[in-house]
N, C-alpha and C. Protein backbone atom coordinates (compact mmCIF):
# COMPACT_ATOMS: atom_id res chain seq x y z
N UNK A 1 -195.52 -14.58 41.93
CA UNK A 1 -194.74 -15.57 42.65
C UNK A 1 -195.60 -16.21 43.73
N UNK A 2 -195.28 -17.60 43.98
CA UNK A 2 -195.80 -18.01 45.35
C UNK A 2 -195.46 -17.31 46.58
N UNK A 3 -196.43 -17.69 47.34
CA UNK A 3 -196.11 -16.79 48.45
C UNK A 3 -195.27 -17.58 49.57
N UNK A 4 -193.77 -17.10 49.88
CA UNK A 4 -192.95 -18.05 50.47
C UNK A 4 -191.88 -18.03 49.41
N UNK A 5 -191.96 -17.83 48.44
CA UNK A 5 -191.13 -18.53 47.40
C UNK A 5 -190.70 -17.82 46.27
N UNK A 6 -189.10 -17.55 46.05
CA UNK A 6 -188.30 -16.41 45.25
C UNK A 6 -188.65 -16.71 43.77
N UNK A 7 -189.29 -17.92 43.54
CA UNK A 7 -189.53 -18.23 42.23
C UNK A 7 -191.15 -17.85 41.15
N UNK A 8 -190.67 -17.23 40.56
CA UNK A 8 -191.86 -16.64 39.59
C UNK A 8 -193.08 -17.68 39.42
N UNK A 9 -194.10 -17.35 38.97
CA UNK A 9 -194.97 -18.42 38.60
C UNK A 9 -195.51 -18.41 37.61
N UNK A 10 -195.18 -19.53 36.53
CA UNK A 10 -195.56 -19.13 35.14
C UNK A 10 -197.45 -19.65 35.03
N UNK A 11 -197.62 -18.70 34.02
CA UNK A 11 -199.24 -18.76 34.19
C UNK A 11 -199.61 -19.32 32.54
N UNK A 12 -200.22 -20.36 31.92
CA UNK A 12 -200.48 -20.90 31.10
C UNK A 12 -201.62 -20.06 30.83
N UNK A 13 -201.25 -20.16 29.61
CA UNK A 13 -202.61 -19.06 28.91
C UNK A 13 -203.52 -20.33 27.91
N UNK A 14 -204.68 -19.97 28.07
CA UNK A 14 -206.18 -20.38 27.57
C UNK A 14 -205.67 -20.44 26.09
N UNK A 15 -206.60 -21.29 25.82
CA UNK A 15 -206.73 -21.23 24.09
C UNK A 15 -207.40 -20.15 23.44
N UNK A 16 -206.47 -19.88 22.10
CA UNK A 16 -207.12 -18.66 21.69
C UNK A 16 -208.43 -18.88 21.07
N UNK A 17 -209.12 -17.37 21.02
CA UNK A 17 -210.49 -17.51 20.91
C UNK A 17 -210.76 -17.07 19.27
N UNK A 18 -211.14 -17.09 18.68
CA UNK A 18 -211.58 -16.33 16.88
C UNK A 18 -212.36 -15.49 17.55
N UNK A 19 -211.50 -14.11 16.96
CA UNK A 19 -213.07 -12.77 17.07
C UNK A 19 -212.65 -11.98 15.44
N UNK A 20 -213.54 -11.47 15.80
CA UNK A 20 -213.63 -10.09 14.51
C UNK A 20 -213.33 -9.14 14.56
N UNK A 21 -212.42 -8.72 13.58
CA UNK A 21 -211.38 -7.40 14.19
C UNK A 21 -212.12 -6.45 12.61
N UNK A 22 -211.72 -5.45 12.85
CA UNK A 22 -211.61 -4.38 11.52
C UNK A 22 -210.25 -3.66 11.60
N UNK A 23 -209.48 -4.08 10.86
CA UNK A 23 -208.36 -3.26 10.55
C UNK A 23 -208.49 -1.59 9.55
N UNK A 24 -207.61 -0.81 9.48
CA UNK A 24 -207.26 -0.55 9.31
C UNK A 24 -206.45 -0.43 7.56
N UNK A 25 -206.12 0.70 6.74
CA UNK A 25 -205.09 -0.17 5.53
C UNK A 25 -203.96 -0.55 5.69
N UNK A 26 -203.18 -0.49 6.66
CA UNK A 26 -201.84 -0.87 7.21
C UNK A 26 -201.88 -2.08 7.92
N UNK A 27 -203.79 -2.86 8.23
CA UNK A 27 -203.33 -3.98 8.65
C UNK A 27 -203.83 -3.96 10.05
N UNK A 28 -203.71 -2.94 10.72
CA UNK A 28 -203.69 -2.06 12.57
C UNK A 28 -205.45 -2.18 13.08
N UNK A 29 -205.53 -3.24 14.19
CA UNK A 29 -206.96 -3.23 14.54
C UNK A 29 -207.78 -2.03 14.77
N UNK A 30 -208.78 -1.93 14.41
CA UNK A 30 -209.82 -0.63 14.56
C UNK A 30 -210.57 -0.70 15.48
N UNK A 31 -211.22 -2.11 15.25
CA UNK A 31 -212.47 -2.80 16.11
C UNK A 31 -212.41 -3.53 16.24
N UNK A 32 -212.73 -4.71 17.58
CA UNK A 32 -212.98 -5.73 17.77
C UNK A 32 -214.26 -6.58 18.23
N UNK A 33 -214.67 -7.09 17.93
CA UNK A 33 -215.87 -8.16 18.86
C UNK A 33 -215.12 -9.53 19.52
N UNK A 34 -215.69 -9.26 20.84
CA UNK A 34 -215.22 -10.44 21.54
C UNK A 34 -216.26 -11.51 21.58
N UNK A 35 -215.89 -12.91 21.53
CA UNK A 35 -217.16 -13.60 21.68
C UNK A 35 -217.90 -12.95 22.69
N UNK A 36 -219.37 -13.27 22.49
CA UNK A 36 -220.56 -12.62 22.95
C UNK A 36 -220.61 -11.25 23.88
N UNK A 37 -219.77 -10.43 22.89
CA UNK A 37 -219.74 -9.19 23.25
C UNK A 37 -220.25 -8.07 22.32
N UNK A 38 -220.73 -7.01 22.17
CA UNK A 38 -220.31 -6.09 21.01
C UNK A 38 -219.36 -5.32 20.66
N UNK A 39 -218.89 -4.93 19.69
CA UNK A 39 -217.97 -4.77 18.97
C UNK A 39 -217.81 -3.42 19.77
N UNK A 40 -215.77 -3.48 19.88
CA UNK A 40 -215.35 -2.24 20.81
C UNK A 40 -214.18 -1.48 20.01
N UNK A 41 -213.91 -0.32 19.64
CA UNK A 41 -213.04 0.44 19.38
C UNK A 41 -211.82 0.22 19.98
N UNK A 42 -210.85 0.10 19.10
CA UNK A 42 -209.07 0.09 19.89
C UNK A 42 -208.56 1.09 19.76
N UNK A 43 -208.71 1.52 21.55
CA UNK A 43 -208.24 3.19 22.18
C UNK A 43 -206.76 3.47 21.78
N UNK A 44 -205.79 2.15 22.05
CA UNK A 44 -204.56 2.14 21.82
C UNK A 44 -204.31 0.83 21.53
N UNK A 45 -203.10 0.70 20.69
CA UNK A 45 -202.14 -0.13 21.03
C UNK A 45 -200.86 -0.23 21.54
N UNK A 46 -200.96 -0.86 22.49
CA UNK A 46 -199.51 -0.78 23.63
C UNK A 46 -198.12 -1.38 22.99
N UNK A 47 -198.45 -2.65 22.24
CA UNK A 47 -197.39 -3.01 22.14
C UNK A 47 -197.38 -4.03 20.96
N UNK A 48 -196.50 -4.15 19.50
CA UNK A 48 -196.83 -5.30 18.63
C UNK A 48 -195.34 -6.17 18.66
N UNK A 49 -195.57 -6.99 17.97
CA UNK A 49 -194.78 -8.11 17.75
C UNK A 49 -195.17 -9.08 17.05
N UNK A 50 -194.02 -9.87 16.76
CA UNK A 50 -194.49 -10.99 15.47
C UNK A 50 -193.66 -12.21 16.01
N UNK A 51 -194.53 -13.27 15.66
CA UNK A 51 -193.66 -14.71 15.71
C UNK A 51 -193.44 -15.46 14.59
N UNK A 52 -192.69 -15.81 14.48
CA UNK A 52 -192.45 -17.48 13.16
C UNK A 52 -191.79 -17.96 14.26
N UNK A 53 -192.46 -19.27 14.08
CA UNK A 53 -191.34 -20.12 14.59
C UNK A 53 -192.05 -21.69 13.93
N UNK A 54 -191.33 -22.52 14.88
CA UNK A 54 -191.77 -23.83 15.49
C UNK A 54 -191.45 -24.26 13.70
N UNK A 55 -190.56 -24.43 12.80
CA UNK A 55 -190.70 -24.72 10.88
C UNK A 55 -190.64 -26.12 10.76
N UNK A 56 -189.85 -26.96 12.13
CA UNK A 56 -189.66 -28.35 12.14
C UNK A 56 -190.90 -29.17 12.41
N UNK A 57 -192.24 -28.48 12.85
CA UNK A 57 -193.08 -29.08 13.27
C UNK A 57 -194.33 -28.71 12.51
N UNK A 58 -194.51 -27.75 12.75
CA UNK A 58 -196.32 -26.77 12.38
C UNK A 58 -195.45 -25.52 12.30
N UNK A 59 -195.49 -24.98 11.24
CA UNK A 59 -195.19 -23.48 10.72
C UNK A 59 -196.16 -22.47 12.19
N UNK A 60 -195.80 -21.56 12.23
CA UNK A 60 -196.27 -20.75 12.93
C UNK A 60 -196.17 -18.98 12.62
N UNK A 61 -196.77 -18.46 12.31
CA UNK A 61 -196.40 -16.85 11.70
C UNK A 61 -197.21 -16.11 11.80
N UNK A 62 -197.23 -15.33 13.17
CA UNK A 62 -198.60 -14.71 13.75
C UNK A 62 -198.01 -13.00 14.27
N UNK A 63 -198.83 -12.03 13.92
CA UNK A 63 -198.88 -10.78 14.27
C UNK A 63 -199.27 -10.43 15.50
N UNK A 64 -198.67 -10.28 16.37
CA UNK A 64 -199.34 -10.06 18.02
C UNK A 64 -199.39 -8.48 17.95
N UNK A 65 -200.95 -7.79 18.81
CA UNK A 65 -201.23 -6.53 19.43
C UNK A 65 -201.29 -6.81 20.79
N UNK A 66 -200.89 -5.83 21.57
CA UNK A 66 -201.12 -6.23 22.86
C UNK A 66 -202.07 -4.36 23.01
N UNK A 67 -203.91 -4.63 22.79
CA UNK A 67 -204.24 -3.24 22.58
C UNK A 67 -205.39 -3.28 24.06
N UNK A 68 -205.56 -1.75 23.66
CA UNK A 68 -206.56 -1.35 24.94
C UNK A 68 -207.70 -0.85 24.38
N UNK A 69 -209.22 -1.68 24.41
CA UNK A 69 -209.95 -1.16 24.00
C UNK A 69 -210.90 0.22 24.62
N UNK A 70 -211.20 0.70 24.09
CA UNK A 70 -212.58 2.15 24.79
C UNK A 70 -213.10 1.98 25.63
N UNK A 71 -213.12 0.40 26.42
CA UNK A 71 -214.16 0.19 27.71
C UNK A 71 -212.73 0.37 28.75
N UNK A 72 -211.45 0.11 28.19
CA UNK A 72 -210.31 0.37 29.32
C UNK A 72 -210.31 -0.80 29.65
N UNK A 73 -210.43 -2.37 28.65
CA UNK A 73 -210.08 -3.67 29.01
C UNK A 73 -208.60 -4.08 27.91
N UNK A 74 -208.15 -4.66 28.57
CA UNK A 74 -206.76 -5.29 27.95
C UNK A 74 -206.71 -5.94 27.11
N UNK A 75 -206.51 -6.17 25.65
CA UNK A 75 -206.58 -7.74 25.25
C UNK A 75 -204.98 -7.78 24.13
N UNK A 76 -205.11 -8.72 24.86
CA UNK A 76 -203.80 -9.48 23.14
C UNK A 76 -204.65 -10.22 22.26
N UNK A 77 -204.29 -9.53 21.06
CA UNK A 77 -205.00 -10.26 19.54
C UNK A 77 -203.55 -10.93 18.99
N UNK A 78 -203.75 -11.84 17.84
CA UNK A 78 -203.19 -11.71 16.96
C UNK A 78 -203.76 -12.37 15.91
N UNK A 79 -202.65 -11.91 14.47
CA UNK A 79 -203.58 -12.17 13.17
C UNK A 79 -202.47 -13.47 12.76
N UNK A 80 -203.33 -14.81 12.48
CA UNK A 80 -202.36 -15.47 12.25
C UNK A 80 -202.54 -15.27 11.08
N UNK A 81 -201.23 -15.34 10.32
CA UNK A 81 -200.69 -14.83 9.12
C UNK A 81 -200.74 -15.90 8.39
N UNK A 82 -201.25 -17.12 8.42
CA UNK A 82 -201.25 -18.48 7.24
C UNK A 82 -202.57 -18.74 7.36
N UNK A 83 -203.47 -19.02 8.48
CA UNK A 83 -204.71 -18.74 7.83
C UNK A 83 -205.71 -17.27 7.78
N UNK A 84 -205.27 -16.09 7.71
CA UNK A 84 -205.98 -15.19 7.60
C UNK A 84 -206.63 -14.36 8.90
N UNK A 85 -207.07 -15.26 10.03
CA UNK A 85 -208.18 -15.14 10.99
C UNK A 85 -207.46 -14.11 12.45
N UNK A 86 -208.18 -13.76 12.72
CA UNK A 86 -207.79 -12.91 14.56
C UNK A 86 -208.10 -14.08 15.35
N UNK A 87 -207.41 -13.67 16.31
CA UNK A 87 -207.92 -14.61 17.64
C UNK A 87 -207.12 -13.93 18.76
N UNK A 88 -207.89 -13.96 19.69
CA UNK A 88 -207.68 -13.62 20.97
C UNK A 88 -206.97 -14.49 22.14
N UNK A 89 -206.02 -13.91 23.02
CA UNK A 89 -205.19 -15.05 23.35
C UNK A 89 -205.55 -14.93 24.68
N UNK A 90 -206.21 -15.17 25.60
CA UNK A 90 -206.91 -15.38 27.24
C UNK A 90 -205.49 -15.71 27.80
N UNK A 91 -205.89 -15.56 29.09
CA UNK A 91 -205.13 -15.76 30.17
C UNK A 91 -205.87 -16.77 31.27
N UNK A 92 -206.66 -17.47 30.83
CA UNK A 92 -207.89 -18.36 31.10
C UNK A 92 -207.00 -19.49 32.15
């Protein structure tokens, strides 16, 4: 929230990034590489979820992780489900 002010502050998130994940046979990230990073083990995952939406405009149908990798950094992935690819969603 601002400071002064009872009202929340919404925070626009960055464009997502393409990285390289290794799943799993169920699909479940293993590994990730972040751009210009090396590739990190996923300690956990905290939390999943899925979207469809938006059918009147641009289809949308994406697998969200919200995981914690082995270095103890945060990231939300997801796999969009129409073209195939991971991408990483910043808070940029």
């Amino acid at each position: 929230m601002r400071p002064g002010s009872d009202t929340p502050r919404l925070r626009l998130l960055g464009q997502p990034r393409l990285v390289d994940v290794r799943t799993n046979e169920e699909g479940e990230p293993l590994h990730v590489r972040l751009p210009g990073r090396p590739a990190r083990r996923v300690a956990a995952v905290r939390e999943a979820w899925r979207i469809d939406d938006e059918w009147w405009r641009r289809p949308i149908s994406r697998d969200y992780r919200a995981v914690v990798l082995d270095d103890g950094r945060p990231v939300t992935l997801y796999h969009d489900l129409l073209d195939g690819r991971w991408y990483v969603q910043t808070g940029d």
